[in-house]
N, C-alpha and C. Protein backbone atom coordinates (compact mmCIF):
# COMPACT_ATOMS: atom_id res chain seq x y z
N UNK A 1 116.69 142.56 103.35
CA UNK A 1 115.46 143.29 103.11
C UNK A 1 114.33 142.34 102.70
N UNK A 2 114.99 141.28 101.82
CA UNK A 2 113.87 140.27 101.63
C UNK A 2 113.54 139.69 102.58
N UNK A 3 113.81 139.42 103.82
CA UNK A 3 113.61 138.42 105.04
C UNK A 3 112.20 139.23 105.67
N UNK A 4 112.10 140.54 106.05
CA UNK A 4 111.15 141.60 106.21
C UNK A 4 109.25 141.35 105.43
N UNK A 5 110.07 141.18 104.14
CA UNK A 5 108.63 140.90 103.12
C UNK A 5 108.27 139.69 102.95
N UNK A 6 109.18 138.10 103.71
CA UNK A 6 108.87 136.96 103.11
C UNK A 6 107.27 137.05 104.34
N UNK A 7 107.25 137.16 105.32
CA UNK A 7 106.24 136.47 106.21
C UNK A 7 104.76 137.00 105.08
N UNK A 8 104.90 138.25 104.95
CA UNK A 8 103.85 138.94 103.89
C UNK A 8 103.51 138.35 102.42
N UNK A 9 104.29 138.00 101.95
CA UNK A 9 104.58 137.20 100.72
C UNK A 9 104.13 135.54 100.63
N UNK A 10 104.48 135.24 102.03
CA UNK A 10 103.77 133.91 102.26
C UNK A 10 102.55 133.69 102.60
N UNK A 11 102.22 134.95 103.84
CA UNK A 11 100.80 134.88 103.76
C UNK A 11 99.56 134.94 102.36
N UNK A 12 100.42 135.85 101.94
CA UNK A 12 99.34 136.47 100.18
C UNK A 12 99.45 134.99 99.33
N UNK A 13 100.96 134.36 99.70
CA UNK A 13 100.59 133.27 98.53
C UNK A 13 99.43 132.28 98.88
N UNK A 14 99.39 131.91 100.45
CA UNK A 14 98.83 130.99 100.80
C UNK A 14 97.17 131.10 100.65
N UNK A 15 97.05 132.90 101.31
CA UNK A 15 95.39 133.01 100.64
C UNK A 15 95.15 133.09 99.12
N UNK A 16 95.98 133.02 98.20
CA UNK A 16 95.44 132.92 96.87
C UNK A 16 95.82 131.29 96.79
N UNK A 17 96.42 130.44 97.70
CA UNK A 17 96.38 128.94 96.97
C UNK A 17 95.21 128.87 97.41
N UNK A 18 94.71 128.90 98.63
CA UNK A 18 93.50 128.49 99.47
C UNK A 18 91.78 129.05 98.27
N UNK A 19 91.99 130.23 98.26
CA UNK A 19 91.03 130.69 97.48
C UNK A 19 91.03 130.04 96.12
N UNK A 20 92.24 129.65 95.59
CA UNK A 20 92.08 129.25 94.10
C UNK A 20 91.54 127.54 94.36
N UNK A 21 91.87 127.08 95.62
CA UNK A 21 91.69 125.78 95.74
C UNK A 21 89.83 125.30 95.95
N UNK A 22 89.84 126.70 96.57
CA UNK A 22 88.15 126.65 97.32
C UNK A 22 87.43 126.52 95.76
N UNK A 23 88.17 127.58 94.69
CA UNK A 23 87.17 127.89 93.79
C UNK A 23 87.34 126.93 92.61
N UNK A 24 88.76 126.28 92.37
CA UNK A 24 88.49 124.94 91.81
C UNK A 24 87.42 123.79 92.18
N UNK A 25 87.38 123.42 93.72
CA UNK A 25 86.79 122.47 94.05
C UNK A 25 85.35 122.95 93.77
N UNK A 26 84.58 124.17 94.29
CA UNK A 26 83.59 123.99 93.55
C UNK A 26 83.46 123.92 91.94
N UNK A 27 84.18 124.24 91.28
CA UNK A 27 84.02 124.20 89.80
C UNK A 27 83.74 122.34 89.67
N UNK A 28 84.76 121.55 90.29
CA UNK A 28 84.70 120.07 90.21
C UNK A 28 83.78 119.81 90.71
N UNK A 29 83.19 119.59 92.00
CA UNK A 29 82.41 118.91 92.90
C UNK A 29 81.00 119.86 92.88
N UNK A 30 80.72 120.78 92.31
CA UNK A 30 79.51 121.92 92.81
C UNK A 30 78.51 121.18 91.77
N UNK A 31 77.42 121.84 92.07
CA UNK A 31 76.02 121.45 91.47
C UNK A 31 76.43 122.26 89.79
N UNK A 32 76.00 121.65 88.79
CA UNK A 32 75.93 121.95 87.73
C UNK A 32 74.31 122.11 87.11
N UNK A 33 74.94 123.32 86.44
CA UNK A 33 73.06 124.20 85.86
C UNK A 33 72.64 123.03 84.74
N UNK A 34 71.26 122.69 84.78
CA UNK A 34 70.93 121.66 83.60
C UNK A 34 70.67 122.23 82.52
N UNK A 35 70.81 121.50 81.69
CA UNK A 35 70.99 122.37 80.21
C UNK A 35 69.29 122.36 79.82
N UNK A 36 68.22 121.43 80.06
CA UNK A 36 67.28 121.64 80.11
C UNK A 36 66.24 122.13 81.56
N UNK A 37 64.99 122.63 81.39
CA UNK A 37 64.52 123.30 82.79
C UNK A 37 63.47 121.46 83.04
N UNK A 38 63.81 121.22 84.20
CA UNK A 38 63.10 120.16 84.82
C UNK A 38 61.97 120.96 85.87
N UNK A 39 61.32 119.72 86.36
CA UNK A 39 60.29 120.21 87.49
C UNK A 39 61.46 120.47 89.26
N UNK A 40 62.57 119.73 89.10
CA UNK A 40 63.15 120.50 90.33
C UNK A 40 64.06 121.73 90.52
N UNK A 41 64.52 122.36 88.64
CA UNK A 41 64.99 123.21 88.47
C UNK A 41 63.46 124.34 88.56
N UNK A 42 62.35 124.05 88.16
CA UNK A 42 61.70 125.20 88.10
C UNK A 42 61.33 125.76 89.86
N UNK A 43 61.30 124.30 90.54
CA UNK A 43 60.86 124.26 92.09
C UNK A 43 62.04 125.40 93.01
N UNK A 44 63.35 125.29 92.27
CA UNK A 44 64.18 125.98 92.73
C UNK A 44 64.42 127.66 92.21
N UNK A 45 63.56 127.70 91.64
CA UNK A 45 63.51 129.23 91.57
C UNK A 45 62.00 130.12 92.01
N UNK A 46 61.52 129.52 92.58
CA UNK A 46 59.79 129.82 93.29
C UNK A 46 60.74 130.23 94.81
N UNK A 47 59.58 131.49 95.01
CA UNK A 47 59.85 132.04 96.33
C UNK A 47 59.57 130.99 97.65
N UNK A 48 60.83 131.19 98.59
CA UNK A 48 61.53 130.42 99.44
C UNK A 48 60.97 131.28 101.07
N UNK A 49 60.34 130.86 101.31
CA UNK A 49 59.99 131.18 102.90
C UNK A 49 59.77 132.93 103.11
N UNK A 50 60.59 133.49 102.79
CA UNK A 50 60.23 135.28 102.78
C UNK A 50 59.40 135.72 101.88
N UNK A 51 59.24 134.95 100.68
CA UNK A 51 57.88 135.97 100.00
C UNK A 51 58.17 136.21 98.76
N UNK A 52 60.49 137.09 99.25
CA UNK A 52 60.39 137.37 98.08
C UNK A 52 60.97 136.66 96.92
N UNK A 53 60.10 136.94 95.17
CA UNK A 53 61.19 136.14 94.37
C UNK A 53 62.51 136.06 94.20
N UNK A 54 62.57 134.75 93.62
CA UNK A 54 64.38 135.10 93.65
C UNK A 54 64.98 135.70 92.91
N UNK A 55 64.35 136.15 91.69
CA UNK A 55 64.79 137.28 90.89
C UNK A 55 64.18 138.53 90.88
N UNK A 56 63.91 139.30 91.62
CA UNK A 56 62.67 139.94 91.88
C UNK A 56 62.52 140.89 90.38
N UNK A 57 61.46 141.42 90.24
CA UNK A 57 61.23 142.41 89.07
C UNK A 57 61.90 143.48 89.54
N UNK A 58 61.92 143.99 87.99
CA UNK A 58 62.60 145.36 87.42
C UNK A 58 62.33 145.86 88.83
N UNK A 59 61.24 146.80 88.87
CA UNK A 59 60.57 147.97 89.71
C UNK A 59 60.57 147.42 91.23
N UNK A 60 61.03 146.50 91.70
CA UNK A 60 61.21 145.71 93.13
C UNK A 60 61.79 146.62 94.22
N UNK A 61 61.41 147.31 94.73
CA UNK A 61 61.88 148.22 95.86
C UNK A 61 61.82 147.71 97.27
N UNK A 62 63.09 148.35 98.07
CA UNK A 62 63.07 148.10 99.34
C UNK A 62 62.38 149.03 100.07
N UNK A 63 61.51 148.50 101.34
CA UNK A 63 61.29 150.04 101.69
C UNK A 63 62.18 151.20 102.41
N UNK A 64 61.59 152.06 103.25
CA UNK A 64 62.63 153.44 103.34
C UNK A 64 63.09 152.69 105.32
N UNK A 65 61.83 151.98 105.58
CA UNK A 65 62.28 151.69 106.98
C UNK A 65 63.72 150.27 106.92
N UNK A 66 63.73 149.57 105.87
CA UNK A 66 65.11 148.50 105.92
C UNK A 66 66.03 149.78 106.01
N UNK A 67 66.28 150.55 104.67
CA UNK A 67 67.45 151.43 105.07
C UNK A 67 67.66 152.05 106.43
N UNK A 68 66.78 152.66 106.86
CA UNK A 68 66.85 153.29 107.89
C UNK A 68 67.61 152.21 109.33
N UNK A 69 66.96 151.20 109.37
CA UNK A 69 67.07 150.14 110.54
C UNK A 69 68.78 149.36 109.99
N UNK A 70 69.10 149.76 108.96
CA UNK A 70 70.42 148.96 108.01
C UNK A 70 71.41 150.76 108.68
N UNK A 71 71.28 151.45 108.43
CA UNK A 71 72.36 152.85 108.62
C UNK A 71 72.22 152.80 109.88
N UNK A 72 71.20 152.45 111.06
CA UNK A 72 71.23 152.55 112.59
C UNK A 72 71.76 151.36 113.22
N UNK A 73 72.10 150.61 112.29
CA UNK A 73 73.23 149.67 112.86
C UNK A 73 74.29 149.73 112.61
N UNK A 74 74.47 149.87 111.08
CA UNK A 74 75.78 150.37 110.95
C UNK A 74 76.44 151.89 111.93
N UNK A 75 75.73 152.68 112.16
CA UNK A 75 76.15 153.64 113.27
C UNK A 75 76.38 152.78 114.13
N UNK A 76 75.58 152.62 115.04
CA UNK A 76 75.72 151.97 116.38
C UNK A 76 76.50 150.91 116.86
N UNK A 77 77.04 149.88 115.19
CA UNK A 77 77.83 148.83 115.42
C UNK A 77 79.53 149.70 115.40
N UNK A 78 79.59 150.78 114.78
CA UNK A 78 80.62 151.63 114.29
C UNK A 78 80.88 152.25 115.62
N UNK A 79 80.18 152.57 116.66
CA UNK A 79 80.69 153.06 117.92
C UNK A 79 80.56 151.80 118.79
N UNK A 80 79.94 150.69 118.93
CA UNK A 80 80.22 150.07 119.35
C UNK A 80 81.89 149.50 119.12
N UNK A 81 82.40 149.53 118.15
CA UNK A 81 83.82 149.17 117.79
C UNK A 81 84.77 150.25 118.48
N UNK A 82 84.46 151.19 119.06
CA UNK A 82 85.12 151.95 119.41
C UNK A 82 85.07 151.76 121.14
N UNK A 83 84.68 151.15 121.59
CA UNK A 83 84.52 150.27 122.81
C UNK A 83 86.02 149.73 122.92
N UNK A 84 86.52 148.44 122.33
CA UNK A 84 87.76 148.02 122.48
C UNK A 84 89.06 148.85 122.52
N UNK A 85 89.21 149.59 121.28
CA UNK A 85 90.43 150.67 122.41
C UNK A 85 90.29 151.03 123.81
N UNK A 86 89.13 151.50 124.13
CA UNK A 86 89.20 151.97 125.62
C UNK A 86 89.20 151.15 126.18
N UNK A 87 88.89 150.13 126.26
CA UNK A 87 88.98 148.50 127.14
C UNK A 87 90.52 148.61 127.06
N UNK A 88 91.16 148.77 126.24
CA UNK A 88 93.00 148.16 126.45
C UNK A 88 93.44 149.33 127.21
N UNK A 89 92.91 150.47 126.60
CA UNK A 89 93.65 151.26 127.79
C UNK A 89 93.46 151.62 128.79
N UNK A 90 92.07 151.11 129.61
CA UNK A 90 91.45 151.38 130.24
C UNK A 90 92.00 150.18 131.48
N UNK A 91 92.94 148.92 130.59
CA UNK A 91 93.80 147.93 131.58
C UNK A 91 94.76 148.09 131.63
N UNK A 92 95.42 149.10 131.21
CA UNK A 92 97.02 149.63 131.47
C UNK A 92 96.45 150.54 132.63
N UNK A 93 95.68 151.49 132.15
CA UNK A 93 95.96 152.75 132.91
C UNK A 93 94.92 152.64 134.39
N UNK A 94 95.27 153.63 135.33
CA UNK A 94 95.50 153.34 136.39
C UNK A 94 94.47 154.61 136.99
N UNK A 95 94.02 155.50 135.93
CA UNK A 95 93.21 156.32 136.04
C UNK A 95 91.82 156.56 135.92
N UNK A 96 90.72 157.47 137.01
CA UNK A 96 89.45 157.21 136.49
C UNK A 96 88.87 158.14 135.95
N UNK A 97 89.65 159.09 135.44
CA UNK A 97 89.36 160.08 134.18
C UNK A 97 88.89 158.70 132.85
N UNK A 98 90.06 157.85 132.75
CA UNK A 98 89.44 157.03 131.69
C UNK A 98 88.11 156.34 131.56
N UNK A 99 88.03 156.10 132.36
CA UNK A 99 86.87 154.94 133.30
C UNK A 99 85.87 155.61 133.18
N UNK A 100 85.87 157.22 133.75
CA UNK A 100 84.72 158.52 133.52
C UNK A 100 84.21 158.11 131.91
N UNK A 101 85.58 158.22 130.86
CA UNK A 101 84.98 158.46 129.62
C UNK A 101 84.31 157.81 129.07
N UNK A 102 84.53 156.24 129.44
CA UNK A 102 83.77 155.19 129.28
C UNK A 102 82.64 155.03 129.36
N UNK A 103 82.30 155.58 130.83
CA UNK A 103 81.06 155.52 130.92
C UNK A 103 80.47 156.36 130.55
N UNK A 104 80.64 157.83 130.31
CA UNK A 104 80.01 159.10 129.79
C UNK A 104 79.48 158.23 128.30
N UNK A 105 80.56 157.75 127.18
CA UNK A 105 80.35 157.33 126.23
C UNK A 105 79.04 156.12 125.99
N UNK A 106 78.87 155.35 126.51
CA UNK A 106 77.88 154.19 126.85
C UNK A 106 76.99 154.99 127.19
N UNK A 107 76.83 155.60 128.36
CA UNK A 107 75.60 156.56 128.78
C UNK A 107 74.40 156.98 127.28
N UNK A 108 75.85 157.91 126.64
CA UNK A 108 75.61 158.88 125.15
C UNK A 108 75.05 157.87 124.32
N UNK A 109 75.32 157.10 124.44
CA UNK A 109 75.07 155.78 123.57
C UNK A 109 73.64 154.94 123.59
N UNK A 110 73.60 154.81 124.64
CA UNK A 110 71.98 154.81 125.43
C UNK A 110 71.55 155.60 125.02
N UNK A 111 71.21 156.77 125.36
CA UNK A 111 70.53 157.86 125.06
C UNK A 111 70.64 157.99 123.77
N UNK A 112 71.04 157.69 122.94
CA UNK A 112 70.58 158.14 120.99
C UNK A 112 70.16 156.69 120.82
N UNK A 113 70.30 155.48 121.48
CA UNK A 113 69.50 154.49 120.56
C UNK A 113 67.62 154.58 121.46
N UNK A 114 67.25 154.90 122.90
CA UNK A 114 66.25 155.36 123.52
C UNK A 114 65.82 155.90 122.75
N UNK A 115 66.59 157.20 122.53
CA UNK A 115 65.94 158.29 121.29
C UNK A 115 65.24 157.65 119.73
N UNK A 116 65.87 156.67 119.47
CA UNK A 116 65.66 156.70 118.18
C UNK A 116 64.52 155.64 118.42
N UNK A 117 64.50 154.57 119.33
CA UNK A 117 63.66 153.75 119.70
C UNK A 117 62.59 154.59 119.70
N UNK A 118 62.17 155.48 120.79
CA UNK A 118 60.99 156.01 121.14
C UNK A 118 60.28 157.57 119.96
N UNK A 119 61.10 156.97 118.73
CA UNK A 119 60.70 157.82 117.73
C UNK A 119 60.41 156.76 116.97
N UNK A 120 60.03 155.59 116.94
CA UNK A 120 59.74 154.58 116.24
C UNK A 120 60.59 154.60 115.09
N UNK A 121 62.27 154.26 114.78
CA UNK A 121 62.64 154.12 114.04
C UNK A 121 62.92 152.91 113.52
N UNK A 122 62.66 151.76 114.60
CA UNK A 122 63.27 150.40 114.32
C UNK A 122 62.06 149.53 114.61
N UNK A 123 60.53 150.45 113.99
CA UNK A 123 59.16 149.68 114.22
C UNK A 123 59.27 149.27 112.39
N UNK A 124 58.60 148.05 112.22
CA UNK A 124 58.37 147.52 111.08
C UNK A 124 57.05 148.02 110.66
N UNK A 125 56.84 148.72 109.55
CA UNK A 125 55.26 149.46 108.96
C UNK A 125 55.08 148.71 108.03
C-alpha cells in the first residue's frame, strides 16, 4: 500500500525541499532593507513608469472599467479552456456531430466577445 503513495510523497517532499531552498537562498543572497533611508532607498519608492505610487493611499481606487475588462477575461479565458477536451475527443472520434459542436461553440464565442466589443466594454475611459 505504501508503494502506491511513495511517487506522491516524493513529489510533495521534493517541492517543499525546492521551495524551502528557493526561500533560504533569498534570505542569504537577496537585497537587504537598510536600516537607515539613503537617496537610493528613497529613489526606490517614487512612482515607476505607470504613475502609480508604490504604496498607493488609503482612498486609492481602481476604476469600474479594470474590473470589468479583468471578469471578461477571466470568462472568456474560462471557455477558452474548455476548447482542449473537445480537441482530444474530437481526435479519437470519427464523428461530425462533434466537429458541429465545436464549431457551434467558437461561433457562440465570437458572437458574445463582438457583443461586448461593440458595447464598448474593453474601451479605456
Amino acid at each position: 500500500m505504501l508503494n502506491s503513495y511513495l511517487p506522491i510523497l516524493v513529489f510533495a517532499f521534493l517541492g517543499v525541499a525546492v521551495g524551502g531552498a528557493f526561500v533560504m537562498l533569498n534570505h542569504l543572497i537577496g537585497p537587504k532593507r537598510p536600516n537607515r533611508q539613503t537617496a537610493a532607498s528613497r529613489r526606490q519608492l517614487e512612482p515607476y513608469e505607470s504613475g502609480i505610487p508604490v504604496e498607493p493611499a488609503r482612498g486609492f481606487r481602481f476604476g469600474i472599467s479594470f474590473y470589468l475588462v479583468a471578469m471578461l477575461f477571466i470568462l472568456f479565458d474560462i471557455e477558452v479552456v474548455f476548447l482542449y477536451p473537445i480537441g482530444v475527443i474530437l481526435k479519437d472520434a470519427d464523428s461530425i456531430f462533434v466537429l458541429g459542436e465545436l464549431v457551434l461553440f467558437v461561433v457562440l464565442l465570437l458572437v458574445a466577445f463582438v457583443y461586448v466589443w461593440r458595447k464598448g466594454a474593453l474601451d479605456w475611459k
